[in-house]
N, C-alpha and C. Protein backbone atom coordinates (compact mmCIF):
# COMPACT_ATOMS: atom_id res chain seq x y z
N UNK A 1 23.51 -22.14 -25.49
CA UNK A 1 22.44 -21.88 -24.55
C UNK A 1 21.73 -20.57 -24.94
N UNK A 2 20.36 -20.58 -24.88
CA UNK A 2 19.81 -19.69 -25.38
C UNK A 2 19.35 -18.27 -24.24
N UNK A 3 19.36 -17.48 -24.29
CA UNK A 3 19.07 -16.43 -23.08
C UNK A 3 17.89 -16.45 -23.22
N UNK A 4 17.53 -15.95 -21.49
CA UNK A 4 16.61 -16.48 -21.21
C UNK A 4 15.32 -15.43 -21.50
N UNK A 5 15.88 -14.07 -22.16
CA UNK A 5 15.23 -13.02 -22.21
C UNK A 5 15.53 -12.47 -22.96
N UNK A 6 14.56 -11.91 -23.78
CA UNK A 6 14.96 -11.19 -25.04
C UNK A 6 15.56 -9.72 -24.54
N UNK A 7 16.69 -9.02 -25.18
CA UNK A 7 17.06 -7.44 -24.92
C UNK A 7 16.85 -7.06 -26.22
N UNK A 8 16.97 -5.55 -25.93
CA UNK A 8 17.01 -4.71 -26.29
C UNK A 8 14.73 -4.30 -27.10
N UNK A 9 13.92 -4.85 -26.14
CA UNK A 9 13.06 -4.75 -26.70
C UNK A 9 12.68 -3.26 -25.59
N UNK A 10 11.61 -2.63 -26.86
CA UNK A 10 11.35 -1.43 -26.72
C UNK A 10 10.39 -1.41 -25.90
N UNK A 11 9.73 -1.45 -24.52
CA UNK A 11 8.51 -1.03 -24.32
C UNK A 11 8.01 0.49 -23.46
N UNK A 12 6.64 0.57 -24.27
CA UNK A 12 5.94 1.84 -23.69
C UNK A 12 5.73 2.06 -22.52
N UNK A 13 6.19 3.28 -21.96
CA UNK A 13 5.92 3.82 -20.65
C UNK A 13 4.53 3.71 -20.49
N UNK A 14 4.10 3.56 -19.38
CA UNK A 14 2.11 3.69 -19.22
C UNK A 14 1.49 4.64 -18.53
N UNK A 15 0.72 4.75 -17.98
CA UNK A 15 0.22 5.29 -16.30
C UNK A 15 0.31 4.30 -15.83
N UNK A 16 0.14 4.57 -14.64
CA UNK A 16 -0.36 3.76 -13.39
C UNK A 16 -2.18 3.29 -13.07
N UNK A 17 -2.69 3.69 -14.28
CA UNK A 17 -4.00 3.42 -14.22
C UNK A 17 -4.29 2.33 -14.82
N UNK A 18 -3.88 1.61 -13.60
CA UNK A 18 -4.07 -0.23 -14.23
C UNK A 18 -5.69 -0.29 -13.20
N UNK A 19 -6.32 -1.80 -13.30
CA UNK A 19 -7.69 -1.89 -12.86
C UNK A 19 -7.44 -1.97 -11.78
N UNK A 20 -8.66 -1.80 -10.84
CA UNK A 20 -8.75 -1.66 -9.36
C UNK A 20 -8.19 -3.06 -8.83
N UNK A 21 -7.78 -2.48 -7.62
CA UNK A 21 -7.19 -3.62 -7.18
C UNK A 21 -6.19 -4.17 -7.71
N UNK A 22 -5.27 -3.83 -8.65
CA UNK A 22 -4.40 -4.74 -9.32
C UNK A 22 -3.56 -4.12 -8.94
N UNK A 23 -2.08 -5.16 -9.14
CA UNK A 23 -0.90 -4.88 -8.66
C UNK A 23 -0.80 -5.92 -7.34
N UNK A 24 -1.30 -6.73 -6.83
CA UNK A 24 -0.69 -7.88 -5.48
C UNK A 24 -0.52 -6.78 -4.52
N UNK A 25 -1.65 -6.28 -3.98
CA UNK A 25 -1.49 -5.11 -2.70
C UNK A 25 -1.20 -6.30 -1.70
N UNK A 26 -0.20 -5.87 -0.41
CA UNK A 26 0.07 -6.60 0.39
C UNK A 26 0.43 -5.88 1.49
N UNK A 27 0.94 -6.54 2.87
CA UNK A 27 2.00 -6.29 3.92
C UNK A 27 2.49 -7.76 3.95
N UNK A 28 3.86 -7.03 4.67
CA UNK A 28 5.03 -7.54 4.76
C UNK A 28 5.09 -7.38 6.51
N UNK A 29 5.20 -8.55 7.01
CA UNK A 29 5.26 -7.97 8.54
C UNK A 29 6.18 -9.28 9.33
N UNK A 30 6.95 -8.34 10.24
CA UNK A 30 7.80 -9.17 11.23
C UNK A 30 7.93 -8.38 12.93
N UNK A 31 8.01 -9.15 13.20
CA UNK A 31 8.68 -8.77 14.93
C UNK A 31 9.70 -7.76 14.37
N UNK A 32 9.62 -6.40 15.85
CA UNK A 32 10.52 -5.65 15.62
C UNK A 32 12.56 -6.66 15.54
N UNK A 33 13.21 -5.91 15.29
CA UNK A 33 14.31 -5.68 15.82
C UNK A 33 14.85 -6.51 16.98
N UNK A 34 14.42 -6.18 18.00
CA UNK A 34 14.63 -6.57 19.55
C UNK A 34 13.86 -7.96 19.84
N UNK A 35 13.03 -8.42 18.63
CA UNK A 35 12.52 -9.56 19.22
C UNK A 35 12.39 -10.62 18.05
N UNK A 36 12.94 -10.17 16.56
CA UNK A 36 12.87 -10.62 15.69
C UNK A 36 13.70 -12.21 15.48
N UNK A 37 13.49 -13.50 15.41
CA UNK A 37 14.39 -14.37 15.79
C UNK A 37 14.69 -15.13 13.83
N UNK A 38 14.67 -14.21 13.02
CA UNK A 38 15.77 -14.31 12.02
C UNK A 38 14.78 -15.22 10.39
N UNK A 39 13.44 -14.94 11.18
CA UNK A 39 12.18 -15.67 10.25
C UNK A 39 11.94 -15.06 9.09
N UNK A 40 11.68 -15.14 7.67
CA UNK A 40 11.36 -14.24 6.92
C UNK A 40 9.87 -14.00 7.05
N UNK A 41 9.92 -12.48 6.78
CA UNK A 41 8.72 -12.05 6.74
C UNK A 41 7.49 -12.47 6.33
N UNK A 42 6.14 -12.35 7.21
CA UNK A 42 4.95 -13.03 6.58
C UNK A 42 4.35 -12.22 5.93
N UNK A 43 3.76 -12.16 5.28
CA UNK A 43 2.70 -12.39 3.91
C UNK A 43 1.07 -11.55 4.02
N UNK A 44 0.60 -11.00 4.04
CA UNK A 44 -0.72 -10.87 3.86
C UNK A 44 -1.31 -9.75 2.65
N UNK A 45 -2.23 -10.73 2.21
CA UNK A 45 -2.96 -10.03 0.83
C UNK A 45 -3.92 -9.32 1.53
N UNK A 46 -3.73 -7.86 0.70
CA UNK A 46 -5.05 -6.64 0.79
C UNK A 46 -6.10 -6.96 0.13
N UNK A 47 -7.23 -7.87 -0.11
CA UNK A 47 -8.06 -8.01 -0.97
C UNK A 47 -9.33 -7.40 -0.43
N UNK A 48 -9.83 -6.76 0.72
CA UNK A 48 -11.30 -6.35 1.20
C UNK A 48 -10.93 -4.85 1.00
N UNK A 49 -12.18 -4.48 1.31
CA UNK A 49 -12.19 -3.31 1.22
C UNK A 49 -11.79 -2.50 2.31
N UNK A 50 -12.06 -3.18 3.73
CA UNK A 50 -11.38 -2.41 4.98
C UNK A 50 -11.05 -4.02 5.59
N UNK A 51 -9.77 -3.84 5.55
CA UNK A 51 -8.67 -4.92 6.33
C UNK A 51 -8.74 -4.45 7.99
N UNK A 52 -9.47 -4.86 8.64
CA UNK A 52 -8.79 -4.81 9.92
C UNK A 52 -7.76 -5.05 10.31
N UNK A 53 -6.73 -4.40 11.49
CA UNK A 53 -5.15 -5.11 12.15
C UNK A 53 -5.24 -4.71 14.05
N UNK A 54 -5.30 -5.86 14.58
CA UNK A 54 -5.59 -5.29 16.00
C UNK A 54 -4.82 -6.81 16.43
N UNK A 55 -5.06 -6.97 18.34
CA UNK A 55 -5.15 -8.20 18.63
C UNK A 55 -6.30 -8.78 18.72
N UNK A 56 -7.60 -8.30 18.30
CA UNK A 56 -8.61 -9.48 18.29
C UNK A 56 -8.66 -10.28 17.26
N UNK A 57 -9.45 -11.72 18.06
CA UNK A 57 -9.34 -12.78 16.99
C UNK A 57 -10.19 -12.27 15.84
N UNK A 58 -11.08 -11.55 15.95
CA UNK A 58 -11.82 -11.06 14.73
C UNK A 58 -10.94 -10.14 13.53
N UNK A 59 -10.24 -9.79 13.84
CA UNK A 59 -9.48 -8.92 13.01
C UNK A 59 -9.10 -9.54 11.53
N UNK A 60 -8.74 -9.51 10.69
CA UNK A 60 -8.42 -9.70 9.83
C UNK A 60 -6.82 -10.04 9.41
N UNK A 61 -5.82 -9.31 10.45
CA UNK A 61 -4.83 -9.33 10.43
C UNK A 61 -4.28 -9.30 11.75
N UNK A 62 -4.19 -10.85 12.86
CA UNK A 62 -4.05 -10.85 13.71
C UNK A 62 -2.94 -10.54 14.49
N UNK A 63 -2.53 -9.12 15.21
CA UNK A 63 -1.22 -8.94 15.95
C UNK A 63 -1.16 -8.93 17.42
N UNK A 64 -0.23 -10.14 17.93
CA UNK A 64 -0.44 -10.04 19.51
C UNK A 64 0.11 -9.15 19.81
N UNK A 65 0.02 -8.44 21.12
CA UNK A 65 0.07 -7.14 21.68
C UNK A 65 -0.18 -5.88 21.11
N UNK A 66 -1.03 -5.62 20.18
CA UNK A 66 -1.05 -4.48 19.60
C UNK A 66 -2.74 -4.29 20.37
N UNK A 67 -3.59 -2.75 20.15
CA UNK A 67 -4.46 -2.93 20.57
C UNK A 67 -5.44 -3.77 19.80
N UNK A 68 -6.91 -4.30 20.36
CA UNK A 68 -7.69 -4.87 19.76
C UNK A 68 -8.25 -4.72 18.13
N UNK A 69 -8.48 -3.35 18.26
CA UNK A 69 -8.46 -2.58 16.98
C UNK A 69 -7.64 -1.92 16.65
N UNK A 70 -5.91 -1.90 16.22
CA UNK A 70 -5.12 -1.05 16.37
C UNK A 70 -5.32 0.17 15.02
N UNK A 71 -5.83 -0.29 14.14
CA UNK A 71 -5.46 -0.05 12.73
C UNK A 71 -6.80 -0.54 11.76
N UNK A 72 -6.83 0.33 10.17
CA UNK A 72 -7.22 -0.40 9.35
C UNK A 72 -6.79 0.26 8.33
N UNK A 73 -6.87 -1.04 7.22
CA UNK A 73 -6.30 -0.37 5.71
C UNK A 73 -7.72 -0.35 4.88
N UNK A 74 -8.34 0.66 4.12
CA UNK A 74 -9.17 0.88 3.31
C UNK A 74 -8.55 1.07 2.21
N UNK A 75 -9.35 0.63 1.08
CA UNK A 75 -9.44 0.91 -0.23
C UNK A 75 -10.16 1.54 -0.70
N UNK A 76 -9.96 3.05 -1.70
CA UNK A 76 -11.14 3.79 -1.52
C UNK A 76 -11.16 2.89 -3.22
N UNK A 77 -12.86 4.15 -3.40
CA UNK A 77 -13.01 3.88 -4.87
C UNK A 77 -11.94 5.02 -6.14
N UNK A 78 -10.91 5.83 -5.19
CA UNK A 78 -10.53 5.58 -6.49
C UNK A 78 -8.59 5.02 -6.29
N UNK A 79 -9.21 3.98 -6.09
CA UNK A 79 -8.09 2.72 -5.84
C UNK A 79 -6.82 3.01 -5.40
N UNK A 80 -6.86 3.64 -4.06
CA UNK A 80 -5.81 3.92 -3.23
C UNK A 80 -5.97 3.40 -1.86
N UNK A 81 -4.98 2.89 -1.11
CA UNK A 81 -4.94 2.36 -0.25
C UNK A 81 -4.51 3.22 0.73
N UNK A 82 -5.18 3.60 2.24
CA UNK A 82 -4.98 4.30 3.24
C UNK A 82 -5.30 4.13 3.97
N UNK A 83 -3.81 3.86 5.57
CA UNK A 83 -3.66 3.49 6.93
C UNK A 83 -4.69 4.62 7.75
N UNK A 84 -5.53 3.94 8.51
CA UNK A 84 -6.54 4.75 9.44
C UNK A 84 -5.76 4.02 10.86
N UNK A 85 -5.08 5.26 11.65
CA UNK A 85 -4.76 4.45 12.80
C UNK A 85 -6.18 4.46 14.03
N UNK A 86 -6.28 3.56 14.89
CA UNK A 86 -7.14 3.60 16.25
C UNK A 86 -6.26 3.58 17.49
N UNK A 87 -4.74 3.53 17.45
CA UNK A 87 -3.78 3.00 18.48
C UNK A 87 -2.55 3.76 17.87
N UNK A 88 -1.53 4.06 18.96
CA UNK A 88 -0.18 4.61 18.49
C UNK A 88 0.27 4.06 17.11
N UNK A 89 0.82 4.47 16.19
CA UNK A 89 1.56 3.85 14.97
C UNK A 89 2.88 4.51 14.40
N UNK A 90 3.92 4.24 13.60
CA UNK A 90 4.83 5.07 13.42
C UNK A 90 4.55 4.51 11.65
N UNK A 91 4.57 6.01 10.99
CA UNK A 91 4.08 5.87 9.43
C UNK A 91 5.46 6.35 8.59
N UNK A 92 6.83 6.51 9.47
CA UNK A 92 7.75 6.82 8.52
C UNK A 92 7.70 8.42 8.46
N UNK A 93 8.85 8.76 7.48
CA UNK A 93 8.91 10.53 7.50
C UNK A 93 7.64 10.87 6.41
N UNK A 94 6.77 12.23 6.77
CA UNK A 94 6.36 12.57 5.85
C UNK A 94 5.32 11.93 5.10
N UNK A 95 4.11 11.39 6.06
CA UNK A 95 2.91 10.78 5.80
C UNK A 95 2.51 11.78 4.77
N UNK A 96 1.69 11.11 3.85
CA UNK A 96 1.15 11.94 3.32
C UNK A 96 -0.42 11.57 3.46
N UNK A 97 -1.05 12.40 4.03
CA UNK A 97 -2.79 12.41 4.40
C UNK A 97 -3.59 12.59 3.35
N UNK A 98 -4.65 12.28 3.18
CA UNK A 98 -5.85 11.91 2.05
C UNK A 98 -6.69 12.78 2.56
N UNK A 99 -8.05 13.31 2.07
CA UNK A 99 -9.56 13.61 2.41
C UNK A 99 -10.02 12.75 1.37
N UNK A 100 -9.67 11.54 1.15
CA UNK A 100 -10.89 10.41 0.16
C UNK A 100 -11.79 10.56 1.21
N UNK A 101 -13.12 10.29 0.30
CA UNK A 101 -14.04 9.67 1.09
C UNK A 101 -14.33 8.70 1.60
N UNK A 102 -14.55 8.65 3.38
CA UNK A 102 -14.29 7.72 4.18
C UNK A 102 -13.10 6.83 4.46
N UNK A 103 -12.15 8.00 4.18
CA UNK A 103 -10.54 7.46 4.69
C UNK A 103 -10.15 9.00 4.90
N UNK A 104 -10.71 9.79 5.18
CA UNK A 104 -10.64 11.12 5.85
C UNK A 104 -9.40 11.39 6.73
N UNK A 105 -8.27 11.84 6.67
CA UNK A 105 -7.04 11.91 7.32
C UNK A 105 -6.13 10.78 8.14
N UNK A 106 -6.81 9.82 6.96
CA UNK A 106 -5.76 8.54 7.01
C UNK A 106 -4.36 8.96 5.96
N UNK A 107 -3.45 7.79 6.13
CA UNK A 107 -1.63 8.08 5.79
C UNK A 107 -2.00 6.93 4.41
N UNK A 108 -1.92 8.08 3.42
CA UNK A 108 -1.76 6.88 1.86
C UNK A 108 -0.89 6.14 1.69
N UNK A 109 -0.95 4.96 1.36
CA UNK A 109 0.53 4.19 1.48
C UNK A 109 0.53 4.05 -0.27
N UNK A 110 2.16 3.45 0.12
CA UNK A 110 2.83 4.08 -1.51
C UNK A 110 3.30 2.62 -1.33
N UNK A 111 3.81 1.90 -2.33
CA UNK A 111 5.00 0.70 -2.48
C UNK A 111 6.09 1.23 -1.30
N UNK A 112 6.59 0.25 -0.46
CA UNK A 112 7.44 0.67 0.67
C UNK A 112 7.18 1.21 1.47
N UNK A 113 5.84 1.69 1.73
CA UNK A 113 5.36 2.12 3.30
C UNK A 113 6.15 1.53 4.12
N UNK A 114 6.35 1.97 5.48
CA UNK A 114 6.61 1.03 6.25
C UNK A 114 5.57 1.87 7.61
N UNK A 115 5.28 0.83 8.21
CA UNK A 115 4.15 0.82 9.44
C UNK A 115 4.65 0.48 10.97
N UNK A 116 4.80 1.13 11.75
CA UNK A 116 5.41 0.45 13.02
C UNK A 116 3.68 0.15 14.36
N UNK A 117 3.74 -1.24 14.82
CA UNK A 117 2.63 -0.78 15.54
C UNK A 117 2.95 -1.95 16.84
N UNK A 118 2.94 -1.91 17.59
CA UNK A 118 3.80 -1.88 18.96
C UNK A 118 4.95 -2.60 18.74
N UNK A 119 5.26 -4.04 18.61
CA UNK A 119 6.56 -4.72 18.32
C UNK A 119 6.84 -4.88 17.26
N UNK A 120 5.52 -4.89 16.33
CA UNK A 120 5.58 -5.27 14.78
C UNK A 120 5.94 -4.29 13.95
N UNK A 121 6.39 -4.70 13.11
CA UNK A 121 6.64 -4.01 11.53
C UNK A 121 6.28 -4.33 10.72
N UNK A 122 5.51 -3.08 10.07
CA UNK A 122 5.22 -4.02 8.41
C UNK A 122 5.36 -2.61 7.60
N UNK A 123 5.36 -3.55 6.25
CA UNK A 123 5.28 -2.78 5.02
C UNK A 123 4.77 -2.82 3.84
N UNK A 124 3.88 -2.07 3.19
CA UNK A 124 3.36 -2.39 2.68
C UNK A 124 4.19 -2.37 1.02
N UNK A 125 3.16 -3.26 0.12
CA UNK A 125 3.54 -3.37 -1.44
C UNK A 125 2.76 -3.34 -2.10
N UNK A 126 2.87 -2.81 -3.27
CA UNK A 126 1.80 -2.61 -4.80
C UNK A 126 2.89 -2.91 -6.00
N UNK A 127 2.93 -3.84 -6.82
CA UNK A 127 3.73 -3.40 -7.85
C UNK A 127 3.36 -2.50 -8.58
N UNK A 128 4.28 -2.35 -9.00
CA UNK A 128 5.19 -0.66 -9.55
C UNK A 128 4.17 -0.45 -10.75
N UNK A 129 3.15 -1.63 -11.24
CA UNK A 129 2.64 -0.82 -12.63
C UNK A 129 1.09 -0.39 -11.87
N UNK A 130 0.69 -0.85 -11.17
CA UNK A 130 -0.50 0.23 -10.42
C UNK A 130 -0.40 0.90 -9.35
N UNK A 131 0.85 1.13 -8.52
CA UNK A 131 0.97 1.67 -7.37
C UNK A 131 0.92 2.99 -8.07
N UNK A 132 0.03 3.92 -7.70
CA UNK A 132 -0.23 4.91 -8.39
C UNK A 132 0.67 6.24 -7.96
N UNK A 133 1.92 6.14 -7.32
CA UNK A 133 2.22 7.04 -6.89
C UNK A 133 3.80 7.48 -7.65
N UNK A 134 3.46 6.36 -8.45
CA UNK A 134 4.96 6.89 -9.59
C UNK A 134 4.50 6.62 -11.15
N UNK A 135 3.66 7.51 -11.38
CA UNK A 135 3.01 7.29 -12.87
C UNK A 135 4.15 7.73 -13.86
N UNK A 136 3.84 6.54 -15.10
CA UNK A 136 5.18 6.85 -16.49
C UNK A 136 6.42 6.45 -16.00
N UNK A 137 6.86 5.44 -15.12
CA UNK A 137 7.76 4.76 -14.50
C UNK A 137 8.77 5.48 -13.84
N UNK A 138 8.20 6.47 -13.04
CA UNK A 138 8.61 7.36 -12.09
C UNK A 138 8.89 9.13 -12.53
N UNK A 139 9.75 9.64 -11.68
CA UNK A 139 10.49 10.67 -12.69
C UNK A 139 11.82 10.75 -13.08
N UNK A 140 11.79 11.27 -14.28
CA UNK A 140 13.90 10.91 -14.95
C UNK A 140 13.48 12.50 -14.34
N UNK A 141 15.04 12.59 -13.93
CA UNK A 141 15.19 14.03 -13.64
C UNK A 141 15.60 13.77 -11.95
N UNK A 142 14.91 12.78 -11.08
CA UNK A 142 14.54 12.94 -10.01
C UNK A 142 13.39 13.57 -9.23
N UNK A 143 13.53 13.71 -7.83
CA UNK A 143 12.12 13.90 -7.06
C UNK A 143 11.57 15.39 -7.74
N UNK A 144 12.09 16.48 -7.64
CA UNK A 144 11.67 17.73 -8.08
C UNK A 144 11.48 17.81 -9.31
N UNK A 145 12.01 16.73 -10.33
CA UNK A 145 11.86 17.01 -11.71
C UNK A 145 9.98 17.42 -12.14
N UNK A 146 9.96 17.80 -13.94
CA UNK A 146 8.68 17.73 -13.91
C UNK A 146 8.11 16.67 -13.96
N UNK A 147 7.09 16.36 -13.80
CA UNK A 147 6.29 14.52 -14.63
C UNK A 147 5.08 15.49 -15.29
N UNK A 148 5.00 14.60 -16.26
CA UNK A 148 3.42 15.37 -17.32
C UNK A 148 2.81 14.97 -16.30
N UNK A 149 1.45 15.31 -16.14
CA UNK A 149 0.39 14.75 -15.94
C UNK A 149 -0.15 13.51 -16.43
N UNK A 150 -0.99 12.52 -15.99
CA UNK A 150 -1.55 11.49 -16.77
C UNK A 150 -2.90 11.24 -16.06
N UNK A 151 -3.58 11.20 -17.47
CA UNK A 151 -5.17 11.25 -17.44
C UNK A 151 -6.07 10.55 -15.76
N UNK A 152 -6.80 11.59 -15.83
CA UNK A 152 -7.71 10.83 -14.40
C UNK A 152 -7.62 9.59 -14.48
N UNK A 153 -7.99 8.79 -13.52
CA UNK A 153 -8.13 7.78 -13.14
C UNK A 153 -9.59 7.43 -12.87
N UNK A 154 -10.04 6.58 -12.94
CA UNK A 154 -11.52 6.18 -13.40
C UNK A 154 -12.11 5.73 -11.64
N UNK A 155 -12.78 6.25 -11.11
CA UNK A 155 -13.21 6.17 -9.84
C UNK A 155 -14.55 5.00 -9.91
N UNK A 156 -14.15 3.88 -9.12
CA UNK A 156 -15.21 2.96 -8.80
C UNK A 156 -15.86 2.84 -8.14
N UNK A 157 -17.43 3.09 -8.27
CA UNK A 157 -18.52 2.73 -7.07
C UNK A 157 -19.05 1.52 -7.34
N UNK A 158 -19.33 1.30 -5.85
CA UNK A 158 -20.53 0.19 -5.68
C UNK A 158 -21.76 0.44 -5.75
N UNK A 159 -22.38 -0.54 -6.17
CA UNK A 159 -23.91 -0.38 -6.70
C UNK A 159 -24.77 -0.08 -5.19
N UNK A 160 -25.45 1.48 -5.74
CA UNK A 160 -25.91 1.95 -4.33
C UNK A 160 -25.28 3.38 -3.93
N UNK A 161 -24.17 3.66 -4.13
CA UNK A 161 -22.97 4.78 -4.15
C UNK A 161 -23.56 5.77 -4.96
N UNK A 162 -23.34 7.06 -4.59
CA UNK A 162 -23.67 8.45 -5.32
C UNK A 162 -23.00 8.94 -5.50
């Protein structure tokens, strides 16, 4: 029987400056805890540029009992994703806040966010080769270690944008 994968092959560390949008941005969302009845988690793709999450039917990401507009996820142009709350939310230890433009002291989410917003839970995902928050496939050393730097990242406008 032949394996199913080649070892011992060498590959190059990268950045994280893969193209916009790439990487399967998502949430992961279920009933808290206390009301969760044992379902696996549903599914939703980040593909717009501002995802609504509320209980209206207009929303984009429909949650009963949360407020109408509870939430939104933006994508700026330079391809980071960041929670703007409108309603109570719990963002985990140690949000870390943005000044992008027009996501102005929203919570950047990283691979494994996790989001609390009244019964629900979610969390968000990027795979690991554009989630831009562990460039060169993290740090050896650990959290305090050094990481080089790696080259800017190429900021995208829309036609019309200054």
């Amino acid at each position: 029987m032949l394996p199913t994968f080649r070892r011992n092959i060498v590959r190059t560390v990268t950045t994280t400056n893969f193209g916009y949008g790439a990487g399967h941005p998502r949430l992961a969302y279920v009933l808290d805890s206390e009301r969760w009845n044992g379902s696996a988690p549903r599914i939703f793709d980040l593909t717009k540029k501002v995802t609504t999450i509320g209980s209206a039917q207009e929303s984009d990401l429909v949650l009963p009992g949360a407020r109408l507009l509870h939430a939104e996820i933006r994508h700026t142009p330079e391809d980071e994703y960041v929670l703007i709350t409108h309603g109570p939310a719990s963002t985990g230890i140690d949000p870390k806040h943005t000044t992008a433009k027009g996501a102005e002291g929203g919570v950047l989410l990283r691979s494994g966010a996790r989001i609390g917003i009244g019964e629900w839970r979610l969390a968000f995902f990027r795979e690991e080769y554009a989630d831009h928050g562990r460039p060169f496939g993290g740090r050896a050393g650990g959290e305090w270690a050094h990481q080089r730097p790696q080259p800017p990242r190429k900021i995208y406008r829309e036609e019309g944008d200054e």
